[in-house]
PDB file of N, CA and C in Angstrom:
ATOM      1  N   UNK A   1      24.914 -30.810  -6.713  1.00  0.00           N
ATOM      2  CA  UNK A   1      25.072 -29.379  -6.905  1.00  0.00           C
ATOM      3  C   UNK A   1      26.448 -28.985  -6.374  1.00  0.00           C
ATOM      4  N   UNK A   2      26.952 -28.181  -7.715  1.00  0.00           N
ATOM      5  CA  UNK A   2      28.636 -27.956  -6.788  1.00  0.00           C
ATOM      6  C   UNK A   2      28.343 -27.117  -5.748  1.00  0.00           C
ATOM      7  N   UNK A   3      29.342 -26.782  -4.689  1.00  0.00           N
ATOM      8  CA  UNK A   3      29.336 -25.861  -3.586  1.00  0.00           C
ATOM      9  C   UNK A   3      29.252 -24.557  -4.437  1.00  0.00           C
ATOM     10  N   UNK A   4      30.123 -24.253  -4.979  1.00  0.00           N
ATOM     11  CA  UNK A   4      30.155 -22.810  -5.720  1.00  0.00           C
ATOM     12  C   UNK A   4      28.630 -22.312  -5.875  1.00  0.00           C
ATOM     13  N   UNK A   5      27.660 -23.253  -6.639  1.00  0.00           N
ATOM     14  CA  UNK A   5      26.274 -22.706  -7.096  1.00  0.00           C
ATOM     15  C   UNK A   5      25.759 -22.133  -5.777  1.00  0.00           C
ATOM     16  N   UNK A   6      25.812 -22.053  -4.547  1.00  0.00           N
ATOM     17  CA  UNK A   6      24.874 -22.300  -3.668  1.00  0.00           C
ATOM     18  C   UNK A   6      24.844 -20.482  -2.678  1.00  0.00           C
ATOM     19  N   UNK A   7      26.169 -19.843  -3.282  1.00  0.00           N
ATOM     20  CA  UNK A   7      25.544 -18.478  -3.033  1.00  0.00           C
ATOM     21  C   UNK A   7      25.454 -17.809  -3.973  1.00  0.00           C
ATOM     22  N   UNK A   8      25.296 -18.233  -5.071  1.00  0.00           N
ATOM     23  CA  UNK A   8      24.727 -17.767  -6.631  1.00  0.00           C
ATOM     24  C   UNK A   8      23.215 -18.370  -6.344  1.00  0.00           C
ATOM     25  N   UNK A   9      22.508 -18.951  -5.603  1.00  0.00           N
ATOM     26  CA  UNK A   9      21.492 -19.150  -5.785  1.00  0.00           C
ATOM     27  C   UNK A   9      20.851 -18.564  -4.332  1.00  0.00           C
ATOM     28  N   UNK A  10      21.380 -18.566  -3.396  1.00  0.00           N
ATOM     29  CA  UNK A  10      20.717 -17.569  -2.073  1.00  0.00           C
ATOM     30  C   UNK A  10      21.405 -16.166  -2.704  1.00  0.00           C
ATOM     31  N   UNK A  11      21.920 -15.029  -3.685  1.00  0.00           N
ATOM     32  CA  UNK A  11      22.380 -14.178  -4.095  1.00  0.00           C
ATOM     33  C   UNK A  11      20.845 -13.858  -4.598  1.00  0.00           C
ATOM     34  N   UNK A  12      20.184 -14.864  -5.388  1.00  0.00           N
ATOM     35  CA  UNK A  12      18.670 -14.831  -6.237  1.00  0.00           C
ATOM     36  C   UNK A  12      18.000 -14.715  -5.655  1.00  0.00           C
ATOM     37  N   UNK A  13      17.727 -15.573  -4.744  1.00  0.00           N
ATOM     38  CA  UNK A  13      16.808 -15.567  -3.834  1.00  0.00           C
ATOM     39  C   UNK A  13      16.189 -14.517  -2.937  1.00  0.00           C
ATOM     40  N   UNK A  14      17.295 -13.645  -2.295  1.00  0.00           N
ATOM     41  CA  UNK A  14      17.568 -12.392  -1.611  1.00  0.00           C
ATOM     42  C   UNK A  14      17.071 -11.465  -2.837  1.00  0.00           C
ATOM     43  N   UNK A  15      17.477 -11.466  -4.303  1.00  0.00           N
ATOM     44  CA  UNK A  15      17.288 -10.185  -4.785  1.00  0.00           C
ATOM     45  C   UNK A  15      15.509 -10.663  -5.440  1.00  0.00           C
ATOM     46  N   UNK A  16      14.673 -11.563  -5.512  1.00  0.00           N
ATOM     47  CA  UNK A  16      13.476 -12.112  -5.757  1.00  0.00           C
ATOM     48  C   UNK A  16      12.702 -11.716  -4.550  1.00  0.00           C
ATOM     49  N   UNK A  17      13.501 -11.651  -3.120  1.00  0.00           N
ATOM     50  CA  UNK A  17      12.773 -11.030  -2.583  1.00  0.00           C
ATOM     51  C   UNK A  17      12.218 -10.083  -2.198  1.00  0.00           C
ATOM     52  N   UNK A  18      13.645  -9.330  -1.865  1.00  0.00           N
ATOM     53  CA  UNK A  18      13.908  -7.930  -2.466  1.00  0.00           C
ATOM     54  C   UNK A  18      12.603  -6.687  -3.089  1.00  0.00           C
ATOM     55  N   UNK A  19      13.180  -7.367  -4.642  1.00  0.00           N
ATOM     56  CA  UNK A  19      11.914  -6.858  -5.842  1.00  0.00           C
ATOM     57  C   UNK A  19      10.534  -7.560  -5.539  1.00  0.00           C
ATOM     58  N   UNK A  20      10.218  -8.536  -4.647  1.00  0.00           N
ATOM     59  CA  UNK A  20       8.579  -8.329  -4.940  1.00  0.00           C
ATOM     60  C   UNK A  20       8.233  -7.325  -3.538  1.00  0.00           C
ATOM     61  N   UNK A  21       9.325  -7.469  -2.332  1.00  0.00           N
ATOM     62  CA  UNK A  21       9.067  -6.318  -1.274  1.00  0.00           C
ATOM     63  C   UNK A  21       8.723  -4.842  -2.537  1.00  0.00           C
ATOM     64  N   UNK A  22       9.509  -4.249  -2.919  1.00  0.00           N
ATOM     65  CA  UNK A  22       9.390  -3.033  -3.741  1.00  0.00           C
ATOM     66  C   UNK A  22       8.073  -3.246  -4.502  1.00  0.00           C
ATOM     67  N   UNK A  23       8.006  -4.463  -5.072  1.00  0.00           N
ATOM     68  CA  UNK A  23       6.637  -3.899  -6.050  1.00  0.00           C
ATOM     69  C   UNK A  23       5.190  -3.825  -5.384  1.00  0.00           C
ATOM     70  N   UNK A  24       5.455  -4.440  -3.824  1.00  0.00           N
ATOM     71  CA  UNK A  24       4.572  -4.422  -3.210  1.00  0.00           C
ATOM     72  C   UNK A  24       4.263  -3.310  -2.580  1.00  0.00           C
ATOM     73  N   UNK A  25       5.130  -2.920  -2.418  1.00  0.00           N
ATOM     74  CA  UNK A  25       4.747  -1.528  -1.209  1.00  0.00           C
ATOM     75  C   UNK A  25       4.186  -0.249  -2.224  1.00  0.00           C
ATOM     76  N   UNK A  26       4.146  -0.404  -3.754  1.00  0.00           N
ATOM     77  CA  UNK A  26       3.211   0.540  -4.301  1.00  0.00           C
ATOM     78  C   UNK A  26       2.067   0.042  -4.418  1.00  0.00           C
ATOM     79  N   UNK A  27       1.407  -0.809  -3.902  1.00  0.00           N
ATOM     80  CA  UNK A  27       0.224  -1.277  -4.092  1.00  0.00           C
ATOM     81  C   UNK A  27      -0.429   0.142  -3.230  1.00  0.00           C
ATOM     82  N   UNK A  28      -2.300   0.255  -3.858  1.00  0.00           N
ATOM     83  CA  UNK A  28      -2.744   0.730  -2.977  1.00  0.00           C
ATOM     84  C   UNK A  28      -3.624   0.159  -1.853  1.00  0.00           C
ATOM     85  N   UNK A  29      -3.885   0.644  -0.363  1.00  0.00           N
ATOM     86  CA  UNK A  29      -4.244   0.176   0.391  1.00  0.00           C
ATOM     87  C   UNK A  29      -5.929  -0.406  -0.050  1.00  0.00           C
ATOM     88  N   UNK A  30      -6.154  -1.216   0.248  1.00  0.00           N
ATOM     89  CA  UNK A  30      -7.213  -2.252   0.357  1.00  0.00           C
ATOM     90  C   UNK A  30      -8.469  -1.738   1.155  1.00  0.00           C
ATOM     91  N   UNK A  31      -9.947  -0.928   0.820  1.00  0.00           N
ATOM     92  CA  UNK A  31     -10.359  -0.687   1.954  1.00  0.00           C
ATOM     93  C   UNK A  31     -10.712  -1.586   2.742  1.00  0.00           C
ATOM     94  N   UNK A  32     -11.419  -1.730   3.902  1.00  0.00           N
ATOM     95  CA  UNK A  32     -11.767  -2.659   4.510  1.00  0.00           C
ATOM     96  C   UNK A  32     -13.438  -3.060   4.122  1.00  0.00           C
ATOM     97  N   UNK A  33     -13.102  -4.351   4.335  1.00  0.00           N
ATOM     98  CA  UNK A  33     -13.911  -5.627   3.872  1.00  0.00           C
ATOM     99  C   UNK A  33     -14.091  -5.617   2.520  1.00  0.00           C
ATOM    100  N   UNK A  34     -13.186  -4.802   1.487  1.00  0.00           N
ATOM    101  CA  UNK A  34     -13.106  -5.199   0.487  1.00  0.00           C
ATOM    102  C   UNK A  34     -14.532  -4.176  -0.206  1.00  0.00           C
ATOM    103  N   UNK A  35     -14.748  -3.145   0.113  1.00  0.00           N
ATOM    104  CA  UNK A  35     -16.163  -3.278  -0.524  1.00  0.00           C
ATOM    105  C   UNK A  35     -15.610  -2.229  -1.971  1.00  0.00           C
ATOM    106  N   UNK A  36     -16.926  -1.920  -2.165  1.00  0.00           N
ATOM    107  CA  UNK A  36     -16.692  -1.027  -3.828  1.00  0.00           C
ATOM    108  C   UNK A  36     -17.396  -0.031  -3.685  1.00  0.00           C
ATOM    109  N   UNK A  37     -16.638   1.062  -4.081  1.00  0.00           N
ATOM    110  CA  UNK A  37     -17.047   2.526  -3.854  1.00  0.00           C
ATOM    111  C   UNK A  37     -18.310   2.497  -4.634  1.00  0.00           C
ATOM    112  N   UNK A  38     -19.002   2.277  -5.627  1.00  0.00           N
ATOM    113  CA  UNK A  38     -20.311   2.372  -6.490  1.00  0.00           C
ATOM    114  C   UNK A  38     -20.867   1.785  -5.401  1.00  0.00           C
ATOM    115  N   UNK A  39     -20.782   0.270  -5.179  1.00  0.00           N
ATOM    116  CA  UNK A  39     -21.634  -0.691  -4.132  1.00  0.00           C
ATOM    117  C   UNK A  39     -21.978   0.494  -3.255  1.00  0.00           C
ATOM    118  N   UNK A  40     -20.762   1.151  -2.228  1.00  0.00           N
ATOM    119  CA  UNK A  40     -21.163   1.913  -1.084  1.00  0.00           C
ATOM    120  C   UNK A  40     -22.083   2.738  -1.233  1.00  0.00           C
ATOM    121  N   UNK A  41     -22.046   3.896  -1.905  1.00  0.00           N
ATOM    122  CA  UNK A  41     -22.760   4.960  -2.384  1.00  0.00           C
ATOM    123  C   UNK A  41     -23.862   4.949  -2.872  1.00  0.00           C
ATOM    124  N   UNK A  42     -24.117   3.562  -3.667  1.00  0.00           N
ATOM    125  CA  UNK A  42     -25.528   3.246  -4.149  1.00  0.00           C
ATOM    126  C   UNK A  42     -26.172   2.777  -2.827  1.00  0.00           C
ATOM    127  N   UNK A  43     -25.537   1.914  -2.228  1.00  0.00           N
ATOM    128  CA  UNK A  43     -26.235   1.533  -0.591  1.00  0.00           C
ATOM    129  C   UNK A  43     -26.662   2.167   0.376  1.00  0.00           C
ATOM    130  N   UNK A  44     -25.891   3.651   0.304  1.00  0.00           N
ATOM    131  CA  UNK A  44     -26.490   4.787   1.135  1.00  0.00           C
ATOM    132  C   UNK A  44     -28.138   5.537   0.374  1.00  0.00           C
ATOM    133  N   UNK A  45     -28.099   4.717  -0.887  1.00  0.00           N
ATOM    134  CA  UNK A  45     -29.865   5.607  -1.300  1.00  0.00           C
ATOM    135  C   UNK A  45     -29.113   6.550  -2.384  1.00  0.00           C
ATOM    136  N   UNK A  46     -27.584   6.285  -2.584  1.00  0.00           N
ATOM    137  CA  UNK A  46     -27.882   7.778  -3.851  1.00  0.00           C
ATOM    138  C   UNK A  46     -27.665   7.207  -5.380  1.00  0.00           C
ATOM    139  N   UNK A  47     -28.573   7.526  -5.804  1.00  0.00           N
ATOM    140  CA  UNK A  47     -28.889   6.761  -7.408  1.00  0.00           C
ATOM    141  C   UNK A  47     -27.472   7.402  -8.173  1.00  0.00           C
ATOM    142  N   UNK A  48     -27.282   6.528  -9.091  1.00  0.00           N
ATOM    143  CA  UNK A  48     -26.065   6.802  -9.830  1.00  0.00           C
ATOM    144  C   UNK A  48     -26.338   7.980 -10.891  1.00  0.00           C
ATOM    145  N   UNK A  49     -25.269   9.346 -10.722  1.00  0.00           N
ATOM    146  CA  UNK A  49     -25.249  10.304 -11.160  1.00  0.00           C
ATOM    147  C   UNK A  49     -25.677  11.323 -10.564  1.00  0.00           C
ATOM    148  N   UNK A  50     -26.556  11.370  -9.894  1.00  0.00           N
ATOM    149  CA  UNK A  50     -26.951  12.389  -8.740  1.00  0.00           C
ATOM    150  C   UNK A  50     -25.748  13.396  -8.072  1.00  0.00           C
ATOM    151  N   UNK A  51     -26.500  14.250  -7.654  1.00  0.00           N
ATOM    152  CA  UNK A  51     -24.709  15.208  -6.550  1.00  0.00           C
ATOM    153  C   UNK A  51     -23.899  14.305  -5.711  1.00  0.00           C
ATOM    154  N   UNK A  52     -25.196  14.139  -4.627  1.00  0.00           N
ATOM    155  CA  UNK A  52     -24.953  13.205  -3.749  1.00  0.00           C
ATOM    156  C   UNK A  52     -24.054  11.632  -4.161  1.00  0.00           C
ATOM    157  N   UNK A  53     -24.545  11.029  -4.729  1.00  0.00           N
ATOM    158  CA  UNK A  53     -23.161   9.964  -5.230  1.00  0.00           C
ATOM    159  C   UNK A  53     -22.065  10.568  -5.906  1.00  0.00           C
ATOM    160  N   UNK A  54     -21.654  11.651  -6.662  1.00  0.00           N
ATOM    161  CA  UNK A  54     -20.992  11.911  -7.066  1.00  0.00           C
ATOM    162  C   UNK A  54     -20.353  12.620  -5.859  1.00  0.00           C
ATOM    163  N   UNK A  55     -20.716  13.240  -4.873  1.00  0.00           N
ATOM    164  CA  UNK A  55     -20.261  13.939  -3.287  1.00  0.00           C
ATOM    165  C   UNK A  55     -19.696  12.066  -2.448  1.00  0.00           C
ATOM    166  N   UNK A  56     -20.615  12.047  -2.771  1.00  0.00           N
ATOM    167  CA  UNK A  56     -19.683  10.049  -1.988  1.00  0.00           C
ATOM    168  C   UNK A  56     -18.554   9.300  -2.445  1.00  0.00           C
ATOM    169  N   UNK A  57     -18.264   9.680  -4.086  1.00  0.00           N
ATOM    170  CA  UNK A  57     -17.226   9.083  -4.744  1.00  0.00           C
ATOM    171  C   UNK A  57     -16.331   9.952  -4.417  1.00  0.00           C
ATOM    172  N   UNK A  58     -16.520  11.269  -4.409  1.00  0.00           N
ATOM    173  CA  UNK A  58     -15.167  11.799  -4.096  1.00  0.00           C
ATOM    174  C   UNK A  58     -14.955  11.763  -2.712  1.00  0.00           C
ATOM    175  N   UNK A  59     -15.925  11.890  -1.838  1.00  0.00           N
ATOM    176  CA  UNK A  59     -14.772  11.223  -0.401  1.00  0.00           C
ATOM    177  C   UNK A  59     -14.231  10.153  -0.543  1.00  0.00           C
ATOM    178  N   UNK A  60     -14.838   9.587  -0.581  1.00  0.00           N
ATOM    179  CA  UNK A  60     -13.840   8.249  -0.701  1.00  0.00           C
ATOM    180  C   UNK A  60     -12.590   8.009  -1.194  1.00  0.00           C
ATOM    181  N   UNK A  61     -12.545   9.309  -2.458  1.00  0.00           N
ATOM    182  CA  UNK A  61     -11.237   8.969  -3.362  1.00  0.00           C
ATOM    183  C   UNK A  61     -10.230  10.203  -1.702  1.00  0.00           C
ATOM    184  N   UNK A  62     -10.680  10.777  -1.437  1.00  0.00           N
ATOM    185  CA  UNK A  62     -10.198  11.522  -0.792  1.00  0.00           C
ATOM    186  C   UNK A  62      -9.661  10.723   0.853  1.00  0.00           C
ATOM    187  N   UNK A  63     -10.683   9.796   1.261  1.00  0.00           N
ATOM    188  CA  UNK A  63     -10.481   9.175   2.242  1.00  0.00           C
ATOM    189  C   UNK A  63      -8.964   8.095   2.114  1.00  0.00           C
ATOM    190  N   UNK A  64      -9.097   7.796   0.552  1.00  0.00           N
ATOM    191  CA  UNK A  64      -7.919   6.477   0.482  1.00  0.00           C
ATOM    192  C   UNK A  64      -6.880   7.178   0.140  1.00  0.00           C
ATOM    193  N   UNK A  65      -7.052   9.036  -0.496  1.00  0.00           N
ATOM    194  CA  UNK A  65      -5.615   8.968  -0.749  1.00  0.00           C
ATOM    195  C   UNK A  65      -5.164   9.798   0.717  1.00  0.00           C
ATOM    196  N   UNK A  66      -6.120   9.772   1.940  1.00  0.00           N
ATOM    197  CA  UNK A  66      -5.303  10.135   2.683  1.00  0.00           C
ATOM    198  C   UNK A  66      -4.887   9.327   3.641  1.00  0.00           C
ATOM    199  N   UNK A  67      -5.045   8.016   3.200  1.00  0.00           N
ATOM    200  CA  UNK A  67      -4.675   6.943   3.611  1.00  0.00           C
ATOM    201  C   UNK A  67      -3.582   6.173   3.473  1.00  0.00           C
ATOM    202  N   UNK A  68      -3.390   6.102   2.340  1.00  0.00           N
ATOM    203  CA  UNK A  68      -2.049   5.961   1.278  1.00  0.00           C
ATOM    204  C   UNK A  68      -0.866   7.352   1.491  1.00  0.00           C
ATOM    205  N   UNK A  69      -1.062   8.560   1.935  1.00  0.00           N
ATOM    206  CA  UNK A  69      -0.412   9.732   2.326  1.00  0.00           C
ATOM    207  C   UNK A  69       0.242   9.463   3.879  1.00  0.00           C
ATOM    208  N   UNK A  70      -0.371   8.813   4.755  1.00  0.00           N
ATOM    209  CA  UNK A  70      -0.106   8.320   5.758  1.00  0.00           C
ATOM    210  C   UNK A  70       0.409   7.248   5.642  1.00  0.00           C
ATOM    211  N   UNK A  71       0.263   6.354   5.272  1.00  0.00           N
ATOM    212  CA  UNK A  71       0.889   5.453   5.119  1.00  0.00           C
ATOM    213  C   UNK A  71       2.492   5.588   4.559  1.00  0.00           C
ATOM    214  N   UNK A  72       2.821   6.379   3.907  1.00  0.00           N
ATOM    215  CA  UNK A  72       3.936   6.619   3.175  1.00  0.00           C
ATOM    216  C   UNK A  72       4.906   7.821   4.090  1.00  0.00           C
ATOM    217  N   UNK A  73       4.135   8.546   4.711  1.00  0.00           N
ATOM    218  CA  UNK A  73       4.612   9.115   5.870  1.00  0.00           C
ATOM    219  C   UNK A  73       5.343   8.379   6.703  1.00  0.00           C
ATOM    220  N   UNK A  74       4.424   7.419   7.254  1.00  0.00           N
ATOM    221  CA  UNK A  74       4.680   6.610   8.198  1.00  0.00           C
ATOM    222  C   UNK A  74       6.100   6.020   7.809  1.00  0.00           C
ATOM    223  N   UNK A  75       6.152   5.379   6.865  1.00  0.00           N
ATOM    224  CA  UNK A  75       7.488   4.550   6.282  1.00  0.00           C
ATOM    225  C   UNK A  75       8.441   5.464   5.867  1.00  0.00           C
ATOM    226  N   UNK A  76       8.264   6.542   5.582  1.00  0.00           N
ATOM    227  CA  UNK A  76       9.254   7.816   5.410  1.00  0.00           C
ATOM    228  C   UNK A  76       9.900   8.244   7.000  1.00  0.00           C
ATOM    229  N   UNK A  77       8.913   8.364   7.862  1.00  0.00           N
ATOM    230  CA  UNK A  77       9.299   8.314   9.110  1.00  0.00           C
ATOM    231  C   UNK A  77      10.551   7.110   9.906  1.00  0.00           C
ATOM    232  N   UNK A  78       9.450   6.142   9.494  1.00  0.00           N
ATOM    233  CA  UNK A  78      10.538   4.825  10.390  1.00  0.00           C
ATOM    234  C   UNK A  78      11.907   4.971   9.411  1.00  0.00           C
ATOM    235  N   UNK A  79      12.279   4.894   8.027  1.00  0.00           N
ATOM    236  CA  UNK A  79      13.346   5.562   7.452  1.00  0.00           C
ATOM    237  C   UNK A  79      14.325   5.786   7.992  1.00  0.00           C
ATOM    238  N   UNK A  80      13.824   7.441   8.353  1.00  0.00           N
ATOM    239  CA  UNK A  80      14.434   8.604   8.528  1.00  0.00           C
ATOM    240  C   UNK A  80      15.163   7.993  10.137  1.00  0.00           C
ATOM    241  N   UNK A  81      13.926   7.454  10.937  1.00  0.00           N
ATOM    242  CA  UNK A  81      14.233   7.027  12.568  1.00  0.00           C
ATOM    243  C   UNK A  81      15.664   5.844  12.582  1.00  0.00           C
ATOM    244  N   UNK A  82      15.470   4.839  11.904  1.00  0.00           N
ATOM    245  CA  UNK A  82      16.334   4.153  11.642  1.00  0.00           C
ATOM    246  C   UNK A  82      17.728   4.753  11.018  1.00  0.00           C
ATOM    247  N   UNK A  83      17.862   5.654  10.403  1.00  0.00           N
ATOM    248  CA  UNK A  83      19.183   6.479   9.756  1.00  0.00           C
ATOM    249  C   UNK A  83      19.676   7.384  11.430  1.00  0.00           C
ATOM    250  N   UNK A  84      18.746   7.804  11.517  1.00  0.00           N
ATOM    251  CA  UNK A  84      19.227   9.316  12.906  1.00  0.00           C
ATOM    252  C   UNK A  84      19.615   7.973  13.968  1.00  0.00           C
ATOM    253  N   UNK A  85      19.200   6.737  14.537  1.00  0.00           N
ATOM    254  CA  UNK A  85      19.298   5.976  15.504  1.00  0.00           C
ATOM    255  C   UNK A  85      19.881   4.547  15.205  1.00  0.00           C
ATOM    256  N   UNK A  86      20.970   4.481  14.705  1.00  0.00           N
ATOM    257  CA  UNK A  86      21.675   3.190  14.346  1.00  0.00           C
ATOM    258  C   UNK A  86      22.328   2.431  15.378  1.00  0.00           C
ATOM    259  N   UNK A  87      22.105   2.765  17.073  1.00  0.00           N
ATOM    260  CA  UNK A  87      22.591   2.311  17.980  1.00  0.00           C
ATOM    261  C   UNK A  87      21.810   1.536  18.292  1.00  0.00           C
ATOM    262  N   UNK A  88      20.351   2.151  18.525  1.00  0.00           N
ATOM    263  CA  UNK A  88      19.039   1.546  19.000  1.00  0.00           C
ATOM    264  C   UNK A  88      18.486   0.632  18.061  1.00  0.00           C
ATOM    265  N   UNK A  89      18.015  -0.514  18.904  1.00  0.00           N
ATOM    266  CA  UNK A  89      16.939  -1.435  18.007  1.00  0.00           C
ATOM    267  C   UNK A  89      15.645  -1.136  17.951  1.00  0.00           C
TER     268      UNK A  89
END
């Protein structure tokens, strides 16, 4: 391999990493242990279609997007902290 190729190929490498950091951080958060909003709601006793499961699906949608709202805060924050404090580590 000539010398020349070899920061044409850590140049790739850096920007491969780069882009899967970005496509990752729109993922949405994962609840914990993985479960499934139908699974949950049916497990609490409320038959599918009822108020009550339909009152359980929407917390939930409400619980993750205020989860994902925080979360994006959060990284909007460290951001912002890192720009105002470039002295500090």
């Amino acid at each position: 391999m000539p010398f020349s190729a070899v920061p044409r190929i850590l140049t790739a490498a850096l920007l491969a990493l780069v882009l899967a950091a970005c496509a990752a951080r729109n993922q949405n958060p994962v609840a914990v242990g993985n479960d499934d909003d139908d699974a949950v709601c049916q497990g609490r006793g409320y038959p599918q279609g009822s108020p009550e499961y339909v009152a359980c699906r929407k917390d939930r949608d409400v619980q993750r997007n205020a989860a994902t709202a925080r979360s994006d805060r959060r990284q909007r924050d460290l951001g912002e902290y890192m720009l105002n404090n470039p002295v500090r580590p």
